[in-house]
C-alpha atoms as a PDB file:
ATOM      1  CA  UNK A   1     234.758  24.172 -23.340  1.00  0.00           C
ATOM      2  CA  UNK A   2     234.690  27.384 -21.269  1.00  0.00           C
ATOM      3  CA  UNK A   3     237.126  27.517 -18.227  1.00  0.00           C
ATOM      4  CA  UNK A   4     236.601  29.922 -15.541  1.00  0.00           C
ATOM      5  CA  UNK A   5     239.597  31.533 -14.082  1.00  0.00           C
ATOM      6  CA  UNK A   6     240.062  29.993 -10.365  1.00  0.00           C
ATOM      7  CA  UNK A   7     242.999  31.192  -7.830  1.00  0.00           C
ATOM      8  CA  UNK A   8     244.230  29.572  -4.923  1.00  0.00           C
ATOM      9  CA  UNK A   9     244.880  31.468  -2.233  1.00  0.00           C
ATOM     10  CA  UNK A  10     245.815  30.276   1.503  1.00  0.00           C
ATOM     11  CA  UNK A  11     245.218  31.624   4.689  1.00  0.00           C
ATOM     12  CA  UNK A  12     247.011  34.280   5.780  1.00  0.00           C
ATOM     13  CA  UNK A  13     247.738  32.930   9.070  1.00  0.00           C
ATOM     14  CA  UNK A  14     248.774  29.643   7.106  1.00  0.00           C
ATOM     15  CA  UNK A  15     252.314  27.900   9.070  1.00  0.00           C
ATOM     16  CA  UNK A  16     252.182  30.721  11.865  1.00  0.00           C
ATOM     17  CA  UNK A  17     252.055  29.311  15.630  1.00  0.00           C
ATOM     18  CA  UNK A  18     248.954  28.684  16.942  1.00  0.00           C
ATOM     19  CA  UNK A  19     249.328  31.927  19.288  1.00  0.00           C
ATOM     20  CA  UNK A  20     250.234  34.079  16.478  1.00  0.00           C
ATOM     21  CA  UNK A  21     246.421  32.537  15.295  1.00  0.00           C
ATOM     22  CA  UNK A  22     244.829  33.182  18.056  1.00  0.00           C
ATOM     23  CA  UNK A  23     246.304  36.972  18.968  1.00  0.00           C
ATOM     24  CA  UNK A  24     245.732  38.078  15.393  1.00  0.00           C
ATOM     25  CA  UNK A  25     242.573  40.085  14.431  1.00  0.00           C
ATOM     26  CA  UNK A  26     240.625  39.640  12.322  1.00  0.00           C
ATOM     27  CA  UNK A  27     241.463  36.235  12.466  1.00  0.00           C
ATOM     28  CA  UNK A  28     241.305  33.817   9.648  1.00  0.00           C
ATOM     29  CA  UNK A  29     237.621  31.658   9.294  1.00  0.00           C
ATOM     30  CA  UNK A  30     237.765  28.678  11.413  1.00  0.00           C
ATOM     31  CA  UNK A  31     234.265  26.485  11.089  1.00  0.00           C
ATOM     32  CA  UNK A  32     235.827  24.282  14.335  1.00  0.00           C
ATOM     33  CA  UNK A  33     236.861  27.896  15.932  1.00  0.00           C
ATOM     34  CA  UNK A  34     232.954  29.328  14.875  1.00  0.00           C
ATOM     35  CA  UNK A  35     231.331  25.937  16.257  1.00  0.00           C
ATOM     36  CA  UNK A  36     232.967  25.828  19.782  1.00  0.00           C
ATOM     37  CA  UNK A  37     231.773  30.012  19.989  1.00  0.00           C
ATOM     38  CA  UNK A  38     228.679  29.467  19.137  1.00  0.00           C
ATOM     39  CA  UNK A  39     227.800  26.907  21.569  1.00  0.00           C
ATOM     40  CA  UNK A  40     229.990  28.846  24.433  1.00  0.00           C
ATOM     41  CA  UNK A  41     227.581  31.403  23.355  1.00  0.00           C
ATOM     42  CA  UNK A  42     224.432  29.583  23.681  1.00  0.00           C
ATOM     43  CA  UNK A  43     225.833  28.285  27.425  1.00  0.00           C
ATOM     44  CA  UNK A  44     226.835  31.280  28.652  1.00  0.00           C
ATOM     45  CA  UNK A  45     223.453  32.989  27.799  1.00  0.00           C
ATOM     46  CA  UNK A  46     221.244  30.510  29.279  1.00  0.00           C
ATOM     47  CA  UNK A  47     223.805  30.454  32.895  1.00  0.00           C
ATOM     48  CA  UNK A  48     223.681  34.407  32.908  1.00  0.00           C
ATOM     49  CA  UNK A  49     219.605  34.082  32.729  1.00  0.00           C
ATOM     50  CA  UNK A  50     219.129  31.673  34.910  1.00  0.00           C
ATOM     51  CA  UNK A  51     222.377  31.891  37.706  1.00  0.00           C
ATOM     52  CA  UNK A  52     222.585  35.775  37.467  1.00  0.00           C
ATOM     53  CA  UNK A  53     218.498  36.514  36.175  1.00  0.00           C
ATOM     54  CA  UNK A  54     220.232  38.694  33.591  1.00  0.00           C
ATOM     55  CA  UNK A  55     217.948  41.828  32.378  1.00  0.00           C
ATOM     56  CA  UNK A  56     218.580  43.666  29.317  1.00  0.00           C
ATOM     57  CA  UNK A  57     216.799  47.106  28.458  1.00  0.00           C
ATOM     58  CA  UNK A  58     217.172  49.078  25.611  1.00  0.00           C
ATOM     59  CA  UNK A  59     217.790  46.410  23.057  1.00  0.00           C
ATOM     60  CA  UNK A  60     216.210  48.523  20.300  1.00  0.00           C
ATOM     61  CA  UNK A  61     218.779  51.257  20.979  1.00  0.00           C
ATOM     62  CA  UNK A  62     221.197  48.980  18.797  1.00  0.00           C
ATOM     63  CA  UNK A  63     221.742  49.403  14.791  1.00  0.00           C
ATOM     64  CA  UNK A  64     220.097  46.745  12.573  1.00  0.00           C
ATOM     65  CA  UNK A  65     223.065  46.969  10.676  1.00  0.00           C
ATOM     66  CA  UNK A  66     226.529  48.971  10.316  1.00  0.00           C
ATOM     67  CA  UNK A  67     229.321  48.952  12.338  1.00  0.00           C
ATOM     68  CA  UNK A  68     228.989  50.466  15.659  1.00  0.00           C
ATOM     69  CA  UNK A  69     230.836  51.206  18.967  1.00  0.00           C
ATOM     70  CA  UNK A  70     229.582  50.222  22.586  1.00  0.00           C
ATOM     71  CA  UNK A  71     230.592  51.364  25.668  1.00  0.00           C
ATOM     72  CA  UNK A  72     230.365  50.554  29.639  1.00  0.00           C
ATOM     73  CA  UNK A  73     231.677  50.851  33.065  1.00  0.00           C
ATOM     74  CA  UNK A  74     233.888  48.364  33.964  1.00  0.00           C
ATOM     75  CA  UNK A  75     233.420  46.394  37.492  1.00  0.00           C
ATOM     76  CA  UNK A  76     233.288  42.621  36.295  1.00  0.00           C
ATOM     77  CA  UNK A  77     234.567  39.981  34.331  1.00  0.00           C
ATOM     78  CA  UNK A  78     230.400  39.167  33.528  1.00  0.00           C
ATOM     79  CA  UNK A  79     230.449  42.823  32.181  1.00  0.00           C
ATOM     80  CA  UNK A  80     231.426  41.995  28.466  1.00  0.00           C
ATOM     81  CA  UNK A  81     229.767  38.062  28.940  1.00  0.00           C
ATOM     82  CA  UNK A  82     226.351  40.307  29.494  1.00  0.00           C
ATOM     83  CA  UNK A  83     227.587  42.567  26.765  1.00  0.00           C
ATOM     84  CA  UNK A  84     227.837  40.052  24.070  1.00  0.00           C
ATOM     85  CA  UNK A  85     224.891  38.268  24.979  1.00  0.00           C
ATOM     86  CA  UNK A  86     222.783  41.638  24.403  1.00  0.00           C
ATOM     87  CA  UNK A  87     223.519  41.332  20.404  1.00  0.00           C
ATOM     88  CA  UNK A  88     221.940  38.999  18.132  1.00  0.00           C
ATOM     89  CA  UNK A  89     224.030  35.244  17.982  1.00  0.00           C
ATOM     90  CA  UNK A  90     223.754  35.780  13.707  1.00  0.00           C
ATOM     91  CA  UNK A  91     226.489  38.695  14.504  1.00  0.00           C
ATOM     92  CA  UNK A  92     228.734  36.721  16.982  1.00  0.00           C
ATOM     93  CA  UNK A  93     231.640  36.092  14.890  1.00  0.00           C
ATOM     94  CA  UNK A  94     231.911  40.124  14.315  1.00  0.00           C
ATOM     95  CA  UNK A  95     231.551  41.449  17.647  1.00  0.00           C
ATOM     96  CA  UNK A  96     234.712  42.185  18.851  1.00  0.00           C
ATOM     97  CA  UNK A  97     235.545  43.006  22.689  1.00  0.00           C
ATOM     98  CA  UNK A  98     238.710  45.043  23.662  1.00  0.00           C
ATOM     99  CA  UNK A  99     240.411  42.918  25.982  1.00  0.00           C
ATOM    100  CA  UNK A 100     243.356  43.953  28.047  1.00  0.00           C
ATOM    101  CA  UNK A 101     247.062  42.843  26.253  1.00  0.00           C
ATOM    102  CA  UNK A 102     248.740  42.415  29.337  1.00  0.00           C
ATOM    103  CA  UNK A 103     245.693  40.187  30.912  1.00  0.00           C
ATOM    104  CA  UNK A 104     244.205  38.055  28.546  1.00  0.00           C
ATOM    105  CA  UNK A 105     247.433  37.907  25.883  1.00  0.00           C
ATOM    106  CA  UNK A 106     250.181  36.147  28.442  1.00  0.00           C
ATOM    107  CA  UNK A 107     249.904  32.403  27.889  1.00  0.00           C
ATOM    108  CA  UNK A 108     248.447  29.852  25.651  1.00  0.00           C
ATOM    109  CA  UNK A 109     245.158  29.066  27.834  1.00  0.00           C
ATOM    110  CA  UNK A 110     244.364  32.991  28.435  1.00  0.00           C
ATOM    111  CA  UNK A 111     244.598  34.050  24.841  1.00  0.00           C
ATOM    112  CA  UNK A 112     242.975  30.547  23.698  1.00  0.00           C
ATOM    113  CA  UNK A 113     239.668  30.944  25.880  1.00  0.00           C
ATOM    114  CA  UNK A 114     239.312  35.214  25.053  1.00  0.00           C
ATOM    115  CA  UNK A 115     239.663  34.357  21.251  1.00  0.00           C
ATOM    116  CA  UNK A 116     237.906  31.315  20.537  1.00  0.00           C
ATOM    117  CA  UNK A 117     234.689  31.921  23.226  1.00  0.00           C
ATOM    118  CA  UNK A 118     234.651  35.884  23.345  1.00  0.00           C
ATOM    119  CA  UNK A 119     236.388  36.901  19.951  1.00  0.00           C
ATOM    120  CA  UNK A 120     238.618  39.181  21.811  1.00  0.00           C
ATOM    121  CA  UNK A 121     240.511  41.737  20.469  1.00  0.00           C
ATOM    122  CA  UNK A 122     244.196  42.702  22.079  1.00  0.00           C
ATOM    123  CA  UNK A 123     244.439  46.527  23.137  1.00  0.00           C
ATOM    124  CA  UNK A 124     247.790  47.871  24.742  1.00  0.00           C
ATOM    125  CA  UNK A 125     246.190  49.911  27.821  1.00  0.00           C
ATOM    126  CA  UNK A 126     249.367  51.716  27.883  1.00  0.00           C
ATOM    127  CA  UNK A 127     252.447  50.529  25.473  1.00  0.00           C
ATOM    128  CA  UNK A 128     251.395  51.535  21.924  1.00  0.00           C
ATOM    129  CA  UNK A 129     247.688  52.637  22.267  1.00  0.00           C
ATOM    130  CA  UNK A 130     248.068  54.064  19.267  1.00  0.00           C
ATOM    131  CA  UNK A 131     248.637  50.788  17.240  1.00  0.00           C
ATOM    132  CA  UNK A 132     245.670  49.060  19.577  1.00  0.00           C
ATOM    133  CA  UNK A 133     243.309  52.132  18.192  1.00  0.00           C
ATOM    134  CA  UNK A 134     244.557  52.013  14.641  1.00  0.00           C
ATOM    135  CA  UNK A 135     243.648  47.815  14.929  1.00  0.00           C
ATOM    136  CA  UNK A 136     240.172  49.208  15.897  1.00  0.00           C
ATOM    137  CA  UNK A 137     239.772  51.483  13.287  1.00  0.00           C
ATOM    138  CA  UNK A 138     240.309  48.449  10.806  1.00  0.00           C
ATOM    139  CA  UNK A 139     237.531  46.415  12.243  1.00  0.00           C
ATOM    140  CA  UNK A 140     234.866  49.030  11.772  1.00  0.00           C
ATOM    141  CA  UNK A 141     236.144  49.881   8.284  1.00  0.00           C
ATOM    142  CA  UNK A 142     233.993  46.891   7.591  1.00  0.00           C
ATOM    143  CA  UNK A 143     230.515  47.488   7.999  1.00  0.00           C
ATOM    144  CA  UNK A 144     228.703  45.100  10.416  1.00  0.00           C
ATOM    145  CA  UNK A 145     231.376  44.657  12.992  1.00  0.00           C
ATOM    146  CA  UNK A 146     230.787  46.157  16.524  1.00  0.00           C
ATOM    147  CA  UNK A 147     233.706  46.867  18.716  1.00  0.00           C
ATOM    148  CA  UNK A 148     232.947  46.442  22.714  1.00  0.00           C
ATOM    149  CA  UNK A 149     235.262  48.746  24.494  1.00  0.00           C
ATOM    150  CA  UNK A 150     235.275  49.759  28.395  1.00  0.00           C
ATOM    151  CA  UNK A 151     237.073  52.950  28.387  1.00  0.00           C
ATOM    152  CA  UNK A 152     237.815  52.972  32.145  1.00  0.00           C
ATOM    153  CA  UNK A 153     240.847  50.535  31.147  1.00  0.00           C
ATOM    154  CA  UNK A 154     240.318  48.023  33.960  1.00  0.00           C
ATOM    155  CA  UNK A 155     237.515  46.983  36.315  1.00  0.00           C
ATOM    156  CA  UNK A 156     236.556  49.429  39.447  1.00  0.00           C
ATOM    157  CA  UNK A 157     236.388  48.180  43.125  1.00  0.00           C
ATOM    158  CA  UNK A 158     235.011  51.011  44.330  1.00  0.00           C
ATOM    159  CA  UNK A 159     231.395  51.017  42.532  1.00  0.00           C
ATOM    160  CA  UNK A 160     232.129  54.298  40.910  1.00  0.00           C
ATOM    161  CA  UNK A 161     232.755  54.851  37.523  1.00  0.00           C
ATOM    162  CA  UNK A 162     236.665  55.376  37.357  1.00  0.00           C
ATOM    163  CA  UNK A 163     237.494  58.420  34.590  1.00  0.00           C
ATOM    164  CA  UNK A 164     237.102  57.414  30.567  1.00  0.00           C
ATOM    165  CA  UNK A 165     240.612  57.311  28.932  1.00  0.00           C
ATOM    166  CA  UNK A 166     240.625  59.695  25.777  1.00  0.00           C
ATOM    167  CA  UNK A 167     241.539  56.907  24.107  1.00  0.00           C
ATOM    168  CA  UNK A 168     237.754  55.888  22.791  1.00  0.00           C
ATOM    169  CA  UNK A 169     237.542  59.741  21.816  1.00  0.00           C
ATOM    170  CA  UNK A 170     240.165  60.032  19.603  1.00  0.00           C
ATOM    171  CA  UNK A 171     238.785  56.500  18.403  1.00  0.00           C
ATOM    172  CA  UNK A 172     235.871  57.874  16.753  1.00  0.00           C
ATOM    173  CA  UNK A 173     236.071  62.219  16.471  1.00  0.00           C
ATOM    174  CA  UNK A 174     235.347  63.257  13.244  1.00  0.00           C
ATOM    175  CA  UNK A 175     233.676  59.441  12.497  1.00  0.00           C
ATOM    176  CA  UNK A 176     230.323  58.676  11.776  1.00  0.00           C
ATOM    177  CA  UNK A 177     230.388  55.572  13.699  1.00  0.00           C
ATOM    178  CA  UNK A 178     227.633  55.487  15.991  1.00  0.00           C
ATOM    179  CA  UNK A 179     228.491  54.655  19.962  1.00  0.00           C
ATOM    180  CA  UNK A 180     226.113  53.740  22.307  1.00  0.00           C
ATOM    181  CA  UNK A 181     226.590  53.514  25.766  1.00  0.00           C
ATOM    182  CA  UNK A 182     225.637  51.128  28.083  1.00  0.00           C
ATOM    183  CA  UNK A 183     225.202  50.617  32.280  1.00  0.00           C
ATOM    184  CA  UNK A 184     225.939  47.532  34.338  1.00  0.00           C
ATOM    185  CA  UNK A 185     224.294  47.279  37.235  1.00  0.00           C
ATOM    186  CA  UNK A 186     225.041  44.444  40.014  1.00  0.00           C
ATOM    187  CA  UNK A 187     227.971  42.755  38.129  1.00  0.00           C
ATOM    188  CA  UNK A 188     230.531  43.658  41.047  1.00  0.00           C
ATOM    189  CA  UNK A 189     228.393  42.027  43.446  1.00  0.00           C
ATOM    190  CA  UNK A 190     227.921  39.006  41.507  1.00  0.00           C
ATOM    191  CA  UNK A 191     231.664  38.467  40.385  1.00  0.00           C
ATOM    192  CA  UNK A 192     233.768  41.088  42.481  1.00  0.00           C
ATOM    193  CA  UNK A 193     237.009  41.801  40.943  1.00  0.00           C
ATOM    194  CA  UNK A 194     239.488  39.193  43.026  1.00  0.00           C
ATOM    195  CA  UNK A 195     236.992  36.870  44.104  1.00  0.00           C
ATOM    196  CA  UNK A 196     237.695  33.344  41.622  1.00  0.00           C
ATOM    197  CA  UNK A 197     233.978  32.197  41.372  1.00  0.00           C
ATOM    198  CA  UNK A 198     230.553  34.344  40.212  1.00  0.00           C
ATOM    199  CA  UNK A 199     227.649  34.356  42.829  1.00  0.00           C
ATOM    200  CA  UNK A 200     224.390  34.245  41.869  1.00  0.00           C
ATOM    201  CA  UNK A 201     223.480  37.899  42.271  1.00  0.00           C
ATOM    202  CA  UNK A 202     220.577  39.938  39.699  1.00  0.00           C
ATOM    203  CA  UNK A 203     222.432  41.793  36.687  1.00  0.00           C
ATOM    204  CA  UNK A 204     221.176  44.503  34.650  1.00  0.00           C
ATOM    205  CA  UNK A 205     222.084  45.680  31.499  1.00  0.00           C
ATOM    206  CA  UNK A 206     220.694  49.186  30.571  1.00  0.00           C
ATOM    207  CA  UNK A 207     221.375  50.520  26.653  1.00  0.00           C
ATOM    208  CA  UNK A 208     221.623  54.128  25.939  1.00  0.00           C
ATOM    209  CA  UNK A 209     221.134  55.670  23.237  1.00  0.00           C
ATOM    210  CA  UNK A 210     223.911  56.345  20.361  1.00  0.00           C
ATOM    211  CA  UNK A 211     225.373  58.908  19.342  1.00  0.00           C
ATOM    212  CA  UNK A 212     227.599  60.331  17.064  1.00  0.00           C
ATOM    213  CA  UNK A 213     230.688  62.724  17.079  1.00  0.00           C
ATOM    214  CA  UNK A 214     231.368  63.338  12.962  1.00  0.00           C
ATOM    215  CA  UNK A 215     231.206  67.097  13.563  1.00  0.00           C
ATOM    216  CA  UNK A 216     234.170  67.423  16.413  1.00  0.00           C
ATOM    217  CA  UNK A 217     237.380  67.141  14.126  1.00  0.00           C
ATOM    218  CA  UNK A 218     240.471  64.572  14.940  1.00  0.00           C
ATOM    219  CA  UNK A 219     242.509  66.032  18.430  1.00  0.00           C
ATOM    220  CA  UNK A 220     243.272  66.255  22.639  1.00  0.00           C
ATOM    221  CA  UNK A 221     240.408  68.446  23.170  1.00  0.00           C
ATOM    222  CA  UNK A 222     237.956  66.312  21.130  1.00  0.00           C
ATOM    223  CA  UNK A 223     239.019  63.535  22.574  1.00  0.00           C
ATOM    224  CA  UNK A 224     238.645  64.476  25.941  1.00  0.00           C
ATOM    225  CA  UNK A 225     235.379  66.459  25.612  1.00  0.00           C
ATOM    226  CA  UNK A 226     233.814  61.783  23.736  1.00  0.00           C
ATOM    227  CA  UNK A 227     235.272  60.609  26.680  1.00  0.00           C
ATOM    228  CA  UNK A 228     233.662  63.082  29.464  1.00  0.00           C
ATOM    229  CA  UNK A 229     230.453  63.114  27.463  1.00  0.00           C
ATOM    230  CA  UNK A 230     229.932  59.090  27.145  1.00  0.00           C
ATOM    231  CA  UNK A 231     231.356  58.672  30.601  1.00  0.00           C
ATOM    232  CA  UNK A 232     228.359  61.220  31.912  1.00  0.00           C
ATOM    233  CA  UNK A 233     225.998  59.160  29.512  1.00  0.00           C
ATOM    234  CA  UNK A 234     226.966  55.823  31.331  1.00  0.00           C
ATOM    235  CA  UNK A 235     226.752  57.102  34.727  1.00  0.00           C
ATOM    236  CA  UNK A 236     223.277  58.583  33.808  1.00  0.00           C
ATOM    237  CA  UNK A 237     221.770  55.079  33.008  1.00  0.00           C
ATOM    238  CA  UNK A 238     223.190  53.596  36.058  1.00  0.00           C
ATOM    239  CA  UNK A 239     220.613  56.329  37.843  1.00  0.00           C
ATOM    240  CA  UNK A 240     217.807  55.280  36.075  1.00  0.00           C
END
C-alpha cells in the first residue's frame, strides 16, 4: 500500500503567552479568534449604519485583488471601524490596521480587543519605525493583504489634517503597491478625541483613487515628496 509523506508541524506561536499571541503579526489561524471577528464585524457595521448613517463613496476605487495600501486623516477612533467596514467581510482576516504601540499594545484588554475585533497591527510611532515598516513590508509581500495606515500618527483635534509622516513614503517608493487614499468626514464630531462615548452624528467615507509610486527610487526626498502628495490627495476629497 502507498503511503503519502505527512509532517507535523505546530504553530509557531505554540507555548508563547497569550500576549506574545495576540501582539504577533501575522498571527497564527485561530477558527475561535476568526468567529468572534467576524461577528464583531457584522455588529459594528450594522451600529455604524444605523447610529452614525455611515456613507461610503468610491467603493469601486478598491483592487479586486492584490495587496494594497490605504490611507486617511486621522480625527476618530470610528475612523479605521468605517475603514474596515468599506472592504468586503471575505477579506477580513487580511486587512490589517496600523495601530499605535504605545496605545493599543499596554495591557492585556487593549491588545486583546485591537487584535481579535480589528486585526491590528503594532507600529512604533517613534521607537524603531523602522522595524514597524519592515513588519509592513512583510504583510504585503503576500498578495491579498491590505494594510490601513493613518500617516498623521495620531488623531487631530483641530479638524485639519495634521502633516503625513514620511514614514508611509519610504513604505512604498520604488513599490508597485497601489495606495489609495481616503477622506473622513464627520468622525470628530461623532466620537471627538477625549470624549468616552460616540454620538450619533452622519459619517462619510470618501475613496480616492490609487496610485502608485514604482518609478521614485528608495530615499528622504521620495519619501517626503508620497507623503506631501497623498496628504494633498486626502485633503482634496474632504473638499468634495
Amino acid at each position: 500500500m502507498f503511503e503519502l509523506p505527512w509532517q507535523y508541524e505546530p504553530a509557531g506561536d505554540l507555548n508563547r503567552p497569550l500576549t506574545y499571541k495576540l501582539a504577533s503579526c501575522p498571527r497564527e489561524p485561530d477558527m475561535l479568534v476568526y468567529g468572534l471577528r467576524l461577528i464583531a464585524a457584522v455588529t459594528l457595521r450594522t451600529w455604524l449604519a444605523t447610529y452614525h448613517q455611515l456613507s461610503i463613496v468610491g467603493r469601486d476605487h478598491l483592487p479586486a485583488s492584490g495587496s494594497c495600501v490605504l490611507v486617511a486623516n486621522h480625527s476618530s477612533h470610528l475612523d479605521v471601524l468605517c475603514m474596515l467596514s468599506a472592504l468586503p467581510l471575505r477579506t477580513l482576516h487580511r486587512v490589517f490596521p496600523a495601530a499605535a504601540r504605545d496605545y493599543f499594545f499596554v495591557n492585556l484588554p487593549r491588545i486583546a480587543f485591537s487584535a481579535v475585533f480589528i486585526n491590528a497591527t503594532p507600529f512604533a510611532r517613534d521607537a524603531h519605525p523602522r522595524q514597524s515598516l519592515e513588519s509592513c513590508r512583510r504583510l504585503l509581500a503576500h498578495p491579498g493583504n491590505t494594510l490601513i495606515l493613518f500617516p498623521e500618527g495620531t488623531r487631530s483635534t483641530t479638524g485639519t489634517v495634521a502633516r503625513f509622516r514620511r514614514g508611509i513614503g519610504s513604505l512604498v517608493a520604488g513599490s508597485n503597491v497601489p495606495v489609495i487614499p481616503c477622506a473622513l468626514q464627520g468622525a470628530a464630531h461623532a466620537w471627538p478625541k477625549g470624549t468616552l462615548l460616540p454620538r450619533p452624528r452622519p459619517v462619510r467615507l470618501m475613496i480616492g483613487e490609487r496610485r502608485t509610486y514604482q518609478s521614485l527610487r528608495p530615499g528622504r526626498e521620495s519619501a517626503e515628496y508620497i507623503a506631501n502628495d497623498l496628504q494633498i490627495a486626502v485633503e482634496k476629497l474632504l473638499c468634495s
